[in-house]
N, C-alpha and C. Protein backbone atom coordinates (compact mmCIF):
# COMPACT_ATOMS: atom_id res chain seq x y z
N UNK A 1 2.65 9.81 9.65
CA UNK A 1 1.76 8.88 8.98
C UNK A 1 1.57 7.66 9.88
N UNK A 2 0.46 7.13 10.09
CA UNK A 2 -0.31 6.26 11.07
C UNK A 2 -1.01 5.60 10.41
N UNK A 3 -0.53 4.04 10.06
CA UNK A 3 -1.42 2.99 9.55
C UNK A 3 -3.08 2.38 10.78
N UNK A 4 -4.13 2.94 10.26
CA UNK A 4 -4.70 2.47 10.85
C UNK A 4 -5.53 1.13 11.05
N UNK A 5 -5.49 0.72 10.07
CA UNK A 5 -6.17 -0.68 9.44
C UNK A 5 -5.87 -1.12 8.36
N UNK A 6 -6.10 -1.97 8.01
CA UNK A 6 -6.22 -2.71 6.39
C UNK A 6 -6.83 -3.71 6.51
N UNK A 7 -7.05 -4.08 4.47
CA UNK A 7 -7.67 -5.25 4.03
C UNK A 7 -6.32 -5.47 3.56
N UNK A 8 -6.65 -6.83 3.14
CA UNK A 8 -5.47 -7.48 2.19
C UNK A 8 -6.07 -8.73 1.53
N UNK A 9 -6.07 -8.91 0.13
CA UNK A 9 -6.56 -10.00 -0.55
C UNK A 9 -6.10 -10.23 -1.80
N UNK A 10 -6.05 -11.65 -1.43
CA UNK A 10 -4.48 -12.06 -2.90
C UNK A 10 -5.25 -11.72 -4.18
N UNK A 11 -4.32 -11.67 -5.20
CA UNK A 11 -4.66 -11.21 -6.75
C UNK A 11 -4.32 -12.65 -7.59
N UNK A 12 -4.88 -12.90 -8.58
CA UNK A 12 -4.83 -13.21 -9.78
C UNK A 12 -4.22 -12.84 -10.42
N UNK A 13 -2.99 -13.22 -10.72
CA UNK A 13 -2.61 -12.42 -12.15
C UNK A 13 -2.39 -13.63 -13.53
N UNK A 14 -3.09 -13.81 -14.25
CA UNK A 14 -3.19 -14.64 -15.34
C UNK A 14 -2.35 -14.09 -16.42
N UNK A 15 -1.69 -12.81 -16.41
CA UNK A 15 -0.84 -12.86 -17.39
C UNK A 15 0.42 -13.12 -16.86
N UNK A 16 1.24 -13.19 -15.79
CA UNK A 16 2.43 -14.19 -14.98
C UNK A 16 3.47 -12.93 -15.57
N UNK A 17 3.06 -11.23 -15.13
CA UNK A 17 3.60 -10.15 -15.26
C UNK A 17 4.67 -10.19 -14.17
N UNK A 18 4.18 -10.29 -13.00
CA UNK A 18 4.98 -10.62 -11.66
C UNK A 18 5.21 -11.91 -11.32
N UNK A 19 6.47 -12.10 -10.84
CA UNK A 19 6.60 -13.24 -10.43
C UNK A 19 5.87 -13.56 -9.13
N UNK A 20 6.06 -15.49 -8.69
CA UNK A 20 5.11 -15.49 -7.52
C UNK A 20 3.97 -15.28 -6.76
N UNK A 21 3.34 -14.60 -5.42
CA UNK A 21 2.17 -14.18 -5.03
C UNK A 21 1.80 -13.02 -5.23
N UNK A 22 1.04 -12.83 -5.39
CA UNK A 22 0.25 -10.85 -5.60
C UNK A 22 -0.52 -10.40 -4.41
N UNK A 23 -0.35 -9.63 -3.67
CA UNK A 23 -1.74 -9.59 -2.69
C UNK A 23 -1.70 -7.83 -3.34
N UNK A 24 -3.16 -7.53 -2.36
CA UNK A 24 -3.37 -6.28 -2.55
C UNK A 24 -3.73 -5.68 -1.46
N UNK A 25 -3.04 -4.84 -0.55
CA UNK A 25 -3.15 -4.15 0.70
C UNK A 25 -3.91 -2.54 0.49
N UNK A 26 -4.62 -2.40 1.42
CA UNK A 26 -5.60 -1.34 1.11
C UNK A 26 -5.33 -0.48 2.68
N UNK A 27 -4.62 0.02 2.84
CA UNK A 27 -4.41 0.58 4.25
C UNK A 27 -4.67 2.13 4.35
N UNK A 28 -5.76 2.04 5.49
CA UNK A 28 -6.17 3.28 6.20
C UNK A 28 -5.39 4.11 6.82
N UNK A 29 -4.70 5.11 6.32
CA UNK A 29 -3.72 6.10 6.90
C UNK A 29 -3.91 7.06 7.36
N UNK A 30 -3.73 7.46 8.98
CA UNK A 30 -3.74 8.63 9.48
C UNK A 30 -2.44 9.65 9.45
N UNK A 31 -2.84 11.07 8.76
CA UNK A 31 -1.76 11.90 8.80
C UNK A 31 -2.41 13.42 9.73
N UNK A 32 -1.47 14.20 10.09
CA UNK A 32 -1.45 15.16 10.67
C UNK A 32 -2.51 16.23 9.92
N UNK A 33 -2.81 17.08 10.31
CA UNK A 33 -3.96 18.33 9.52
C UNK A 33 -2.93 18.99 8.69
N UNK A 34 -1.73 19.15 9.15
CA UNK A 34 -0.35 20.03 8.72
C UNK A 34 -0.17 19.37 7.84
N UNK A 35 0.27 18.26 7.57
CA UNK A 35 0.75 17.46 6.62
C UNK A 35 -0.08 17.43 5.01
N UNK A 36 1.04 17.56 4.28
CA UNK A 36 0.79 17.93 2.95
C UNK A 36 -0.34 16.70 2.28
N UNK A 37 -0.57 15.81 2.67
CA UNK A 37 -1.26 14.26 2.43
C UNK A 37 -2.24 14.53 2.88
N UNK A 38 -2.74 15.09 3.51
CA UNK A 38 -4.00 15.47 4.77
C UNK A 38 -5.03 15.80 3.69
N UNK A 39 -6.18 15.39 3.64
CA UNK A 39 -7.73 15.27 3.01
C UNK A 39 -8.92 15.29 4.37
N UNK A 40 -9.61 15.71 4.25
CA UNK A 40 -10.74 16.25 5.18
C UNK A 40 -11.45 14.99 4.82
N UNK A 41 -11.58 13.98 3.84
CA UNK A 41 -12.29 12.77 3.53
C UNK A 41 -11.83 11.81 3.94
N UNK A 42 -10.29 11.53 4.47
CA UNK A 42 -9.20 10.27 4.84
C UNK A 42 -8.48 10.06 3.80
N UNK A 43 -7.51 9.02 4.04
CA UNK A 43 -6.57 8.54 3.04
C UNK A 43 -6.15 7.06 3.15
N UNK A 44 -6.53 6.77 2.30
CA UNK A 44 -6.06 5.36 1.84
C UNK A 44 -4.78 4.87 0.80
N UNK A 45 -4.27 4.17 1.12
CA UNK A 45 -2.90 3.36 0.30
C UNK A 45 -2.78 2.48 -0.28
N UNK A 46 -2.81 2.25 -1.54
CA UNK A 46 -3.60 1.05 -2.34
C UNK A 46 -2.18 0.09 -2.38
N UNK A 47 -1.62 -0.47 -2.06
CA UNK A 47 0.09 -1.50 -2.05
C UNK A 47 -0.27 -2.24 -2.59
N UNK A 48 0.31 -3.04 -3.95
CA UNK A 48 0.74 -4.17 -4.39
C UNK A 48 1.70 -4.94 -4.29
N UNK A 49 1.47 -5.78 -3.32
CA UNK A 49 2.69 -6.56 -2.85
C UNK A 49 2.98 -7.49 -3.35
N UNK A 50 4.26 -7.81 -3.59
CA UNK A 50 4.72 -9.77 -4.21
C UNK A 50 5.10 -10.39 -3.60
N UNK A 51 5.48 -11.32 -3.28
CA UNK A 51 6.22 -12.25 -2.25
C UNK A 51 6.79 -13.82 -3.55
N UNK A 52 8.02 -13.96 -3.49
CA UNK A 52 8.34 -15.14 -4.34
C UNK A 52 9.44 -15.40 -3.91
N UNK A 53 9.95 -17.01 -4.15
CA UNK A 53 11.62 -17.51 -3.34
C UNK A 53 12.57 -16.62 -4.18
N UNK A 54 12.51 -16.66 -4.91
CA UNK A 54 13.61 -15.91 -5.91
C UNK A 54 13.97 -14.48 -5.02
N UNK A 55 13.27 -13.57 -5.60
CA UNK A 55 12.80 -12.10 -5.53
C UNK A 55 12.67 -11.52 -4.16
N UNK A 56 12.29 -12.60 -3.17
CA UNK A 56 11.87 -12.22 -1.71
C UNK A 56 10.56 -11.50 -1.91
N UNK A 57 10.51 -10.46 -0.41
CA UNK A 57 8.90 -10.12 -0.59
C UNK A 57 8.89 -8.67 -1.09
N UNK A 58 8.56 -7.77 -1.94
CA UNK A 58 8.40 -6.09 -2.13
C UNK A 58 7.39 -5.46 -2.57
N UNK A 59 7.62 -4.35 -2.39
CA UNK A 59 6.32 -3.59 -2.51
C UNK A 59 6.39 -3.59 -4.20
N UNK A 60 5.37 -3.90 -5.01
CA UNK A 60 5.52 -3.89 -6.10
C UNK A 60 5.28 -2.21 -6.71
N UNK A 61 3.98 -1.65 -6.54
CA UNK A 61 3.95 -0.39 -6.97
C UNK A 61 2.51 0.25 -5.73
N UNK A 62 2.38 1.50 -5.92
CA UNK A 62 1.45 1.76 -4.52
C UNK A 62 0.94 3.14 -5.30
N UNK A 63 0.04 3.66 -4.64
CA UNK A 63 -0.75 5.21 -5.05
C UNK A 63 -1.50 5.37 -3.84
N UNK A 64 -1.77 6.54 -3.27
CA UNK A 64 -2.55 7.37 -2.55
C UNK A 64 -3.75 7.41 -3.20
N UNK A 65 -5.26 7.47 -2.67
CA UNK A 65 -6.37 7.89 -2.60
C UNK A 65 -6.96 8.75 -2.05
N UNK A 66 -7.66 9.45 -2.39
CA UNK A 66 -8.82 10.06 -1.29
C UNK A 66 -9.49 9.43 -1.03
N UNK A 67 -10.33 8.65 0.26
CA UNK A 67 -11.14 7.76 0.80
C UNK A 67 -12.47 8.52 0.19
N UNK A 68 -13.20 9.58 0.68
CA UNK A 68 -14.43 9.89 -0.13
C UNK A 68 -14.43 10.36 -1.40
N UNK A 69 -13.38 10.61 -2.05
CA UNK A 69 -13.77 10.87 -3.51
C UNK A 69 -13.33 9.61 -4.26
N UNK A 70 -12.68 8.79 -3.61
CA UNK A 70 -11.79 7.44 -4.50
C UNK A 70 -10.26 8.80 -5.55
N UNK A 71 -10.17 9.81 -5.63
CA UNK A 71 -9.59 10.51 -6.87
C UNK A 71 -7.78 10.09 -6.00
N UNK A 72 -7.22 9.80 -7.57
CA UNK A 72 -5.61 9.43 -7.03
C UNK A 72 -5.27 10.74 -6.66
N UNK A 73 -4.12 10.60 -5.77
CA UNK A 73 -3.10 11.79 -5.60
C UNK A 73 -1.86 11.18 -5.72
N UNK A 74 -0.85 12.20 -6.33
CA UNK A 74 -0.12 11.99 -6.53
C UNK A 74 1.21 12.50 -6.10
N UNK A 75 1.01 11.68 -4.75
CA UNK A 75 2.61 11.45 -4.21
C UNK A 75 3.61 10.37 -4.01
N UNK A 76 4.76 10.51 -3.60
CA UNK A 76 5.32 9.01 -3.19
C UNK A 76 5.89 9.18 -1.96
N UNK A 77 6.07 8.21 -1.33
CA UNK A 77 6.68 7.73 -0.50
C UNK A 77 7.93 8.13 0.28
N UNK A 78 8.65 8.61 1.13
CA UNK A 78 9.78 8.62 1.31
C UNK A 78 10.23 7.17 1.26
N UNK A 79 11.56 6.97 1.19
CA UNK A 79 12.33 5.70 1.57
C UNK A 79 11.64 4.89 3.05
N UNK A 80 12.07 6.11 3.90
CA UNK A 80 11.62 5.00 5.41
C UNK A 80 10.39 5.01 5.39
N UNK A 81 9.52 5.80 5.16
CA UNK A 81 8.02 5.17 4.64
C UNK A 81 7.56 4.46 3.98
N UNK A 82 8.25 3.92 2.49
CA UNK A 82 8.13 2.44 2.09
C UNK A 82 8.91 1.49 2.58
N UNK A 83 10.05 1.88 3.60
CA UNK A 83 10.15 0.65 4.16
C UNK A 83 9.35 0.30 5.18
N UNK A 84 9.03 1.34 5.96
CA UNK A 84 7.74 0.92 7.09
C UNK A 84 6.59 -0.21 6.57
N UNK A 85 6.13 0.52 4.83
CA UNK A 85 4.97 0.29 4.43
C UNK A 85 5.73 -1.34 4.25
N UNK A 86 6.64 -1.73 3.39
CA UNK A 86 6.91 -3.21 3.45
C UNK A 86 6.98 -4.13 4.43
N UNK A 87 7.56 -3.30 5.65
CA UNK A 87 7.42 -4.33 6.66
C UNK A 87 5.95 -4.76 7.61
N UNK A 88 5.62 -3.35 7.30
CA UNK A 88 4.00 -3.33 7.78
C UNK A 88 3.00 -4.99 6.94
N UNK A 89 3.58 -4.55 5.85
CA UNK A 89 3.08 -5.87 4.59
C UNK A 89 3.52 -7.18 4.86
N UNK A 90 4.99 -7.18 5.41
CA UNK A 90 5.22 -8.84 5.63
C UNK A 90 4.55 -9.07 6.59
N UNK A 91 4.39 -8.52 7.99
CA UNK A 91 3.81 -8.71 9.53
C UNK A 91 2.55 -9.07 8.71
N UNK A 92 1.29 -8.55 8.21
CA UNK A 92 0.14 -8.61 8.21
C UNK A 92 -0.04 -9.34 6.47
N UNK A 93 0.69 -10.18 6.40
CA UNK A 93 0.07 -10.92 5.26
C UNK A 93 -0.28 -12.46 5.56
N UNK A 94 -1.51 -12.43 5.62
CA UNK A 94 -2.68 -13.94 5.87
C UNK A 94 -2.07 -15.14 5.95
């Protein structure tokens, strides 16, 4: 798995569900043809990240996309792949 880009743009949250900042990371992922994640349309990674003094910074919750259909899939993460994906998130947050 190969992060190729992202957006990232903070959230609103008016009901004060999460503590602290919200952003929302949208990252372009390259995977292998072999690989079980692999879509002929691309794949995208929708991350909700928090960041607060308390809590520190974490991935709050995340889902897979298909880039041309938008339709969820439903996998997760290994461990060292959400930790990649978190640290990927602290480096590249605005």
């Amino acid at each position: 798995m190969e992060i190729i880009s992202h957006l990232v743009n903070k959230i609103n949250d008016p009901t004060g569900i999460i503590v602290g900042d919200r952003y929302e990371f949208l990252l372009d992922i390259k995977v292998e043809e072999d690989d079980e994640l692999y879509t002929e349309g691309g794949l995208e990674l929708r991350v909700i990240f928090a960041s607060d003094d308390e809590n520190g910074e974490r991935v709050v919750q995340y889902y897979f996309t298909e880039k041309a259909s938008r339709d969820a899939l439903d996998f997760a993460l290994e461990d060292d792949e959400e930790a990649e994906i978190l640290e990927y998130c602290k480096k590249n947050l605005a």
